[in-house]
Protein backbone atom coordinates (compact mmCIF):
# COMPACT_ATOMS: atom_id res chain seq x y z
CA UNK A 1 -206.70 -30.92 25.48
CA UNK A 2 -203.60 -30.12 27.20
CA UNK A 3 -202.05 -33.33 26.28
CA UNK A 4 -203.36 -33.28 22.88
CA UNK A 5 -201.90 -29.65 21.77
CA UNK A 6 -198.36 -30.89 22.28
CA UNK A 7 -198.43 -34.00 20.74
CA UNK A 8 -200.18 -32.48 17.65
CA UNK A 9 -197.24 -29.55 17.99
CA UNK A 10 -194.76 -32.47 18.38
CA UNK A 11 -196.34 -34.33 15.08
CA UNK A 12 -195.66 -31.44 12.92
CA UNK A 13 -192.01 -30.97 13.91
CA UNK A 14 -191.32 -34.30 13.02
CA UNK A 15 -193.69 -34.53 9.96
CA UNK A 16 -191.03 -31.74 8.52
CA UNK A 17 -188.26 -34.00 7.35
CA UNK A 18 -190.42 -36.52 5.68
CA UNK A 19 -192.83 -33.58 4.31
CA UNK A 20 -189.08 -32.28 2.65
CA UNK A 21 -188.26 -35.74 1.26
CA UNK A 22 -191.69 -36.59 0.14
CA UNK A 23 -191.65 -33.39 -2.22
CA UNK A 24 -188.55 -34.20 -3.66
CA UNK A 25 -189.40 -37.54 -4.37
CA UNK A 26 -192.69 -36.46 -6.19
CA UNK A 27 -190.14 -33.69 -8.23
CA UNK A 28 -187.77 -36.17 -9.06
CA UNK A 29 -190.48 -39.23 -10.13
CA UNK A 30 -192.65 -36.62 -11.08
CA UNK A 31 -189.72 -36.19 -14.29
CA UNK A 32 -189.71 -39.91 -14.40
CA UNK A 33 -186.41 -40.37 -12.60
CA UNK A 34 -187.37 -42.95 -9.38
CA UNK A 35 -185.28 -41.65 -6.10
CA UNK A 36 -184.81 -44.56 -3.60
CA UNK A 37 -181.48 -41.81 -2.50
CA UNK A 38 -183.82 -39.57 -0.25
CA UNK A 39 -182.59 -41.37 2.89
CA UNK A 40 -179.14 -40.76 1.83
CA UNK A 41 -179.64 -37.32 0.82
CA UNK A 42 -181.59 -36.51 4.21
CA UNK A 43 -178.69 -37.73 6.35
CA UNK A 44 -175.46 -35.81 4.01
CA UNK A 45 -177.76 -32.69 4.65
CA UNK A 46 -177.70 -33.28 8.43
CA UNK A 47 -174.31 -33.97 8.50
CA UNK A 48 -173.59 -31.14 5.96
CA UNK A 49 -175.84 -28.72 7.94
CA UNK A 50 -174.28 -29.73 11.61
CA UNK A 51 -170.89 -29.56 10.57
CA UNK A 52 -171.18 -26.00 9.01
CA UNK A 53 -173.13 -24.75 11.64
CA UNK A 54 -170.60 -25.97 14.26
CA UNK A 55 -167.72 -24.41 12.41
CA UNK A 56 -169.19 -21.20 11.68
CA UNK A 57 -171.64 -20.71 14.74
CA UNK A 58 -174.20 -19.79 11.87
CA UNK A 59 -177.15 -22.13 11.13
CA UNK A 60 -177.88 -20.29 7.89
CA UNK A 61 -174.32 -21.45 6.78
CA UNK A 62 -175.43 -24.77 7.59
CA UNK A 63 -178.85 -24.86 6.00
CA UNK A 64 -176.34 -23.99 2.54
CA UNK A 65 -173.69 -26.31 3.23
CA UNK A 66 -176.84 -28.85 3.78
CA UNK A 67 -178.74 -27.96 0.35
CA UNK A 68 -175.43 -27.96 -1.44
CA UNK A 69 -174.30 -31.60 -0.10
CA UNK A 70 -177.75 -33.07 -0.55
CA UNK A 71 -177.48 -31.12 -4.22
CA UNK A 72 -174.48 -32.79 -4.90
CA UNK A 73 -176.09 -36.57 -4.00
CA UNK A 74 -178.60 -35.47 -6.31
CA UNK A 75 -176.32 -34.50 -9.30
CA UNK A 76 -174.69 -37.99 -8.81
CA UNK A 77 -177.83 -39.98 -9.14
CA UNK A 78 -178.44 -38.03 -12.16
CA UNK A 79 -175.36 -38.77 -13.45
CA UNK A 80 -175.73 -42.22 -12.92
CA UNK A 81 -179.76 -42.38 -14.09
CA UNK A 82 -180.09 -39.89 -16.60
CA UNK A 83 -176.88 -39.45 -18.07
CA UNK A 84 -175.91 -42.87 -17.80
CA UNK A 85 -179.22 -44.40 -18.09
CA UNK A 86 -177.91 -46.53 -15.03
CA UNK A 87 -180.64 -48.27 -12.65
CA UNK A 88 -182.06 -45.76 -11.04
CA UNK A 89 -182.85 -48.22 -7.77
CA UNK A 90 -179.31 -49.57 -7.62
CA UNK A 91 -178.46 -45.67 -7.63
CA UNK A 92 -180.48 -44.72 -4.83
CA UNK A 93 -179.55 -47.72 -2.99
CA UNK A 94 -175.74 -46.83 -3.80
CA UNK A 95 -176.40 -42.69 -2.68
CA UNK A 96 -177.64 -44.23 0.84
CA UNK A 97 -174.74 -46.43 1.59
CA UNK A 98 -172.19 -43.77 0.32
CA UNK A 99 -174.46 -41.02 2.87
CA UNK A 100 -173.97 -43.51 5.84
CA UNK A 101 -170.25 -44.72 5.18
CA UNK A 102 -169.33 -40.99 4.42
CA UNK A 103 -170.65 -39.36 7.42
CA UNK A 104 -169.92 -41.85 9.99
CA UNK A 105 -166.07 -41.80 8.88
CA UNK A 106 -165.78 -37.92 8.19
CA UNK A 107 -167.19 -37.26 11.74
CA UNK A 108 -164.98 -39.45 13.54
CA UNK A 109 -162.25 -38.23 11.70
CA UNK A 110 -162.97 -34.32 12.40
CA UNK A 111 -164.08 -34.94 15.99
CA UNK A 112 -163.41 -38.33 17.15
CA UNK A 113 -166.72 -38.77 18.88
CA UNK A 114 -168.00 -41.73 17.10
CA UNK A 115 -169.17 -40.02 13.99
CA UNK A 116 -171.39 -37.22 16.40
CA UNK A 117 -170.69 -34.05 16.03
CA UNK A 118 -170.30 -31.57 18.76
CA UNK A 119 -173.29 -30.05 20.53
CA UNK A 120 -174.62 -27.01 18.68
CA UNK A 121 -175.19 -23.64 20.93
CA UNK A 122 -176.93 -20.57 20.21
CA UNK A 123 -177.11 -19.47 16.54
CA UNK A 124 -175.80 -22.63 15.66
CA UNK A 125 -178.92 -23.60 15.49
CA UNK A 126 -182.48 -23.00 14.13
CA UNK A 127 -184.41 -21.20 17.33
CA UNK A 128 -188.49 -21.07 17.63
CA UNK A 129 -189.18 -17.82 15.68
CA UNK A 130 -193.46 -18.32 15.74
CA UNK A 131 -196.08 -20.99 17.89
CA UNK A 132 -192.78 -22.74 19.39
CA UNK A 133 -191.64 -23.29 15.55
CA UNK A 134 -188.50 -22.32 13.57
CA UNK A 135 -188.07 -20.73 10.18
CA UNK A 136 -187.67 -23.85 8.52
CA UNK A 137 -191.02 -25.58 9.54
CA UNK A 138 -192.30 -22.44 7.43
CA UNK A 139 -190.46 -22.75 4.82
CA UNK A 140 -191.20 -26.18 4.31
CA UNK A 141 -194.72 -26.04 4.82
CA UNK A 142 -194.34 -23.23 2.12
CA UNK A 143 -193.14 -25.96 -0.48
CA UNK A 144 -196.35 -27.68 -0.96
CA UNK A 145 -198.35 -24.95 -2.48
CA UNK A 146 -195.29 -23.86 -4.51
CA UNK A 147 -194.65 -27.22 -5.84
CA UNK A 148 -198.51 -27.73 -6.77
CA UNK A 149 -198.72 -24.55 -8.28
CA UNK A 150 -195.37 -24.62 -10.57
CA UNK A 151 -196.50 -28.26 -11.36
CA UNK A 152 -200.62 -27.85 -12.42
CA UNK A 153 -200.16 -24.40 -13.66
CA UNK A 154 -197.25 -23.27 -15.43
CA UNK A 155 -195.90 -24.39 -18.24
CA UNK A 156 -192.66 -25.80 -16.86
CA UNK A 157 -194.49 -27.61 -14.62
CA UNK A 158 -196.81 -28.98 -17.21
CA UNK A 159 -193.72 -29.93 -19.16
CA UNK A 160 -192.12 -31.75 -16.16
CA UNK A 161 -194.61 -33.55 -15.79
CA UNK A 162 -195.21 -34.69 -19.47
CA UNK A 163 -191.08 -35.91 -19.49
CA UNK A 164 -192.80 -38.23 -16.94
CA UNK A 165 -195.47 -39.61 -18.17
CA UNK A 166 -194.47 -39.46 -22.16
CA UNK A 167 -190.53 -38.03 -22.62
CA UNK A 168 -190.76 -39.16 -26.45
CA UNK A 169 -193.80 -36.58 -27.00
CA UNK A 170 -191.65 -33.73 -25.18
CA UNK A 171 -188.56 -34.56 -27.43
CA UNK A 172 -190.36 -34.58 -30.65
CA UNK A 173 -191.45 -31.28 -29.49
CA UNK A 174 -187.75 -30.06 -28.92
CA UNK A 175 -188.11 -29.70 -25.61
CA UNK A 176 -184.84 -31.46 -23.63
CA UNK A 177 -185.67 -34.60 -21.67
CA UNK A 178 -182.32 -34.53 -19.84
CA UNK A 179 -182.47 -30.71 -18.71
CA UNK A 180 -185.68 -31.57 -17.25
CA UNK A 181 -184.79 -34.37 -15.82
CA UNK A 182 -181.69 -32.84 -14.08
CA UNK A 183 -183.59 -29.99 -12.75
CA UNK A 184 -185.87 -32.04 -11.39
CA UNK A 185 -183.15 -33.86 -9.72
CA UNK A 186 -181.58 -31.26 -8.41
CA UNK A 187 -184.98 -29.43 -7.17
CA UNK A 188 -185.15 -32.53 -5.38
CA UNK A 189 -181.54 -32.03 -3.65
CA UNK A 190 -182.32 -28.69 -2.72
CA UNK A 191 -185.53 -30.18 -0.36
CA UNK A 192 -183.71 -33.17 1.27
CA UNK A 193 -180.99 -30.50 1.83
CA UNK A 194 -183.47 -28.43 3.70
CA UNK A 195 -184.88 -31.62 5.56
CA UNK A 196 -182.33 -32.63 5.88
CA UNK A 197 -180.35 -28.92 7.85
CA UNK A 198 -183.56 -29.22 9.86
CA UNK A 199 -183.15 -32.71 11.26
CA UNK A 200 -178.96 -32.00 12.31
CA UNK A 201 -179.77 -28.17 13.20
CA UNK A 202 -183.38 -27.79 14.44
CA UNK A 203 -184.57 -31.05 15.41
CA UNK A 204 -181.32 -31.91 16.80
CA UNK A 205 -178.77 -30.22 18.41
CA UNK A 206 -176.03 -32.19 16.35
CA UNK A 207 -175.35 -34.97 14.32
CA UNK A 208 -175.46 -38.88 15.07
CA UNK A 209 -174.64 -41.38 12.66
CA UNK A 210 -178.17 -43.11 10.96
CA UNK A 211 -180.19 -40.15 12.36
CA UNK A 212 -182.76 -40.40 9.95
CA UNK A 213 -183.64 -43.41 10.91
CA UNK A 214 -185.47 -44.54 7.96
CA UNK A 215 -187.30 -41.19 7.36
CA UNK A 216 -186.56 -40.96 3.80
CA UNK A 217 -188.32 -44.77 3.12
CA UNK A 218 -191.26 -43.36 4.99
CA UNK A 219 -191.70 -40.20 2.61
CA UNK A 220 -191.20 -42.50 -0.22
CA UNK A 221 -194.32 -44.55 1.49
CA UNK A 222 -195.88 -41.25 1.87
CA UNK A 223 -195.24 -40.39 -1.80
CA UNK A 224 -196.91 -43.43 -3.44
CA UNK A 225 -199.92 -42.82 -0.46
CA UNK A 226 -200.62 -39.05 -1.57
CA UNK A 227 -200.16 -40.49 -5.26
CA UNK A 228 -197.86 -38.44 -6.26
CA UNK A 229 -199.60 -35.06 -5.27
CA UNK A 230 -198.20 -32.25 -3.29
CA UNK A 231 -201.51 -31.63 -0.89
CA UNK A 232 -202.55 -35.32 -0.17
CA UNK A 233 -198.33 -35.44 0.58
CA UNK A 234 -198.74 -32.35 3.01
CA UNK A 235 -201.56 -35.05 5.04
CA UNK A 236 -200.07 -38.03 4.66
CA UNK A 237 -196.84 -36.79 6.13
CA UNK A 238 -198.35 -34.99 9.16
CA UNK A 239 -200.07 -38.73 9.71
CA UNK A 240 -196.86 -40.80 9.72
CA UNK A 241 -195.57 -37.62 11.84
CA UNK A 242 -198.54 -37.99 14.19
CA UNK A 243 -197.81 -42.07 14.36
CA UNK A 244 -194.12 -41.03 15.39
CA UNK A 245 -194.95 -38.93 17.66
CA UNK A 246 -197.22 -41.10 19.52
CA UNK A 247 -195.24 -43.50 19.33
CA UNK A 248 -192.92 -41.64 21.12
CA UNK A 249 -195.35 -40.84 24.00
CA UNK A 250 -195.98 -44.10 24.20
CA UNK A 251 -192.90 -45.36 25.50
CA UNK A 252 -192.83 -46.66 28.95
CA UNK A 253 -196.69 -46.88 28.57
CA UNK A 254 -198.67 -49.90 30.71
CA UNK A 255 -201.29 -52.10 29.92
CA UNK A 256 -203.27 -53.43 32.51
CA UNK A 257 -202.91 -57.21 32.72
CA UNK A 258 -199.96 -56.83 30.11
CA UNK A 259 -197.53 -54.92 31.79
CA UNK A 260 -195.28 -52.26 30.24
CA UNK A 261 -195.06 -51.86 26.32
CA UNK A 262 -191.63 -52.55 25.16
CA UNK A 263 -189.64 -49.67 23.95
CA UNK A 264 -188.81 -51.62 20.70
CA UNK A 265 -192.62 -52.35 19.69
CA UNK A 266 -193.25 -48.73 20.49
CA UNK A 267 -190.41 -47.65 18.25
CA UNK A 268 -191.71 -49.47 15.52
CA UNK A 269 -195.31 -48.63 15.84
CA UNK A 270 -194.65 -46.07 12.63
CA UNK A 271 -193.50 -48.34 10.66
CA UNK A 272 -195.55 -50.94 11.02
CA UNK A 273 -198.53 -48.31 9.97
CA UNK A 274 -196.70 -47.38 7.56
CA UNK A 275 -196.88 -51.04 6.28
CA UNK A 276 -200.48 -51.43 7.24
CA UNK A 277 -201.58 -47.75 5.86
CA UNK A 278 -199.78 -48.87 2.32
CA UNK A 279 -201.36 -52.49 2.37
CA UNK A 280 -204.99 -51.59 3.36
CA UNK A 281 -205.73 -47.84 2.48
CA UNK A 282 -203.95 -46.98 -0.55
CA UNK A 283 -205.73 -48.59 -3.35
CA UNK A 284 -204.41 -48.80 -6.69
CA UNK A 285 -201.15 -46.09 -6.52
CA UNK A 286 -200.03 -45.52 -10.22
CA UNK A 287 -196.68 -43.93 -11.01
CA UNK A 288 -196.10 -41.53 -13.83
CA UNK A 289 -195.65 -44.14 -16.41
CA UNK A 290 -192.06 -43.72 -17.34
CA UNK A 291 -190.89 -43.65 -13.98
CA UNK A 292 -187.63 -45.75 -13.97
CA UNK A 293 -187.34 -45.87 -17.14
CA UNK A 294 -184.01 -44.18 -18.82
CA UNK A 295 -184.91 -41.88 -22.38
CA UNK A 296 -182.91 -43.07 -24.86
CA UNK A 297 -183.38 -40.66 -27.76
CA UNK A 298 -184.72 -41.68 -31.00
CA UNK A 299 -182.40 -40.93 -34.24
């Protein structure tokens, strides 16, 4: 028991970032606008959130500067997707190179420390508050029944998720498939950004270039394993946290006859569940049907 309480306390900490991500995916695909971008947006938010919090001494300030960069990503893709009607993959792709390039070169520019940022002190960042946790675990844990509620029971939600699955019904109906989608989008912005502030200010004490580390491609696996559903994303985020975290006990670990597990095979124990989970478990996964798809109004 006493080993098992921290590594459960240790799995939802790091569940946090890819709980974040996953809901914004499942906003923004939930519109019909596909977000392969999370991994970008997660990482601009770190760097966004370290940065301000550094400068200012104020986490808070961070956690805005982080929403408002990862925002920004978000308006960009929407630009590109929606407004455009550009691939929405190519866009995503595009928003996670520009995140890495962007971040490693700003932060060896403004402290010349490889693209790190200094070590955050203090209020600069996000102390336990409750159970060893900070604010921001909360808060995101608060975002899942928000996001099922405003989705299943109100009618914005309903209409979100009819620009989704049928955007030519909700235009007929004068309803605006862009707004939607764009507010969607940038719904989605506003959670990466807070993943995102919690990875570089809470997690972390700092940025380091590529600190996500994939995170945002495993909420987009967790996304298509809840099925695009905001409590079966809640579960299936706390499991990949819970592989992580083992994972990271694990290191250094011996088997007898076998010796000691390399570090690398450890390290990519979540991933390869990840793989296995989506190959074996999932079933049939079914996206809202115009998901990817740009609206091109009828005339």
């Amino acid at each position: 028991m006493e080993g098992l309480l921290p590594l459960l306390d240790s799995s939802l900490r790091l569940s946090i970032p890819l709980l974040c991500a996953c809901l914004a995916g499942l906003w923004s695909e939930r519109s019909g606008v596909v977000d392969i971008g999370l991994e970008g947006k997660l990482l601009i938010a770190a760097f966004a959130a370290a940065t301000a919090s550094f400068s200012t001494g104020n986490a808070y300030v961070g956690l805005i500067a982080g929403i408002g960069a990862s925002t920004l990503f978000a308006l960009i893709h929407g630009f590109a997707a929606i407004s455009q009607r550009g691939n929405q993959i190519v866009s995503g792709v595009a928003i996670n190179m520009l995140a890495a390039g962007l971040t490693a070169v700003l932060g060896n520019a403004w402290y010349g420390q490889g693209g790190r940022t200094p070590a955050l002190e203090g209020d600069a960042r996000f102390t336990p508050i409750l159970f060893g946790h900070s604010v921001l675990v909360y808060l995101a844990l608060l975002l899942v029944p928000l996001t099922w509620f405003v989705l299943a029971k109100t009618r914005f939600g309903l209409r979100l998720r009819a620009v989704g699955e049928k955007p030519a019904a909700v235009d007929t109906a004068g309803i605006s498939v862009t707004g939607l989608r764009y507010v969607a989008v940038m719904i989605a912005g506003v959670f990466c950004g807070i993943g995102g502030a919690f990875i570089g200010t809470a997690l972390s004490a700092g940025f380091l270039p590529g600190m996500t580390a994939g995170k945002g491609f495993i909420a987009l696996a967790a996304l298509i394993f809840a099925k695009w559903r905001a409590w079966p994303a809640l579960g299936a985020c706390l499991l990949f946290g819970f592989l992580e975290a083992l994972g990271i006990r694990l290191q250094g670990a011996v088997i007898p006859g076998v010796g000691e597990v390399p570090v690398q095979a450890i390290q990519a124990l979540p991933y390869v569940m990840t793989v296995v989970i989506l190959a074996g478990f999932v079933g049939r996964a079914i996206p809202p049907r115009a998901a990817g798809v740009p609206y091109v109004k009828e005339r």
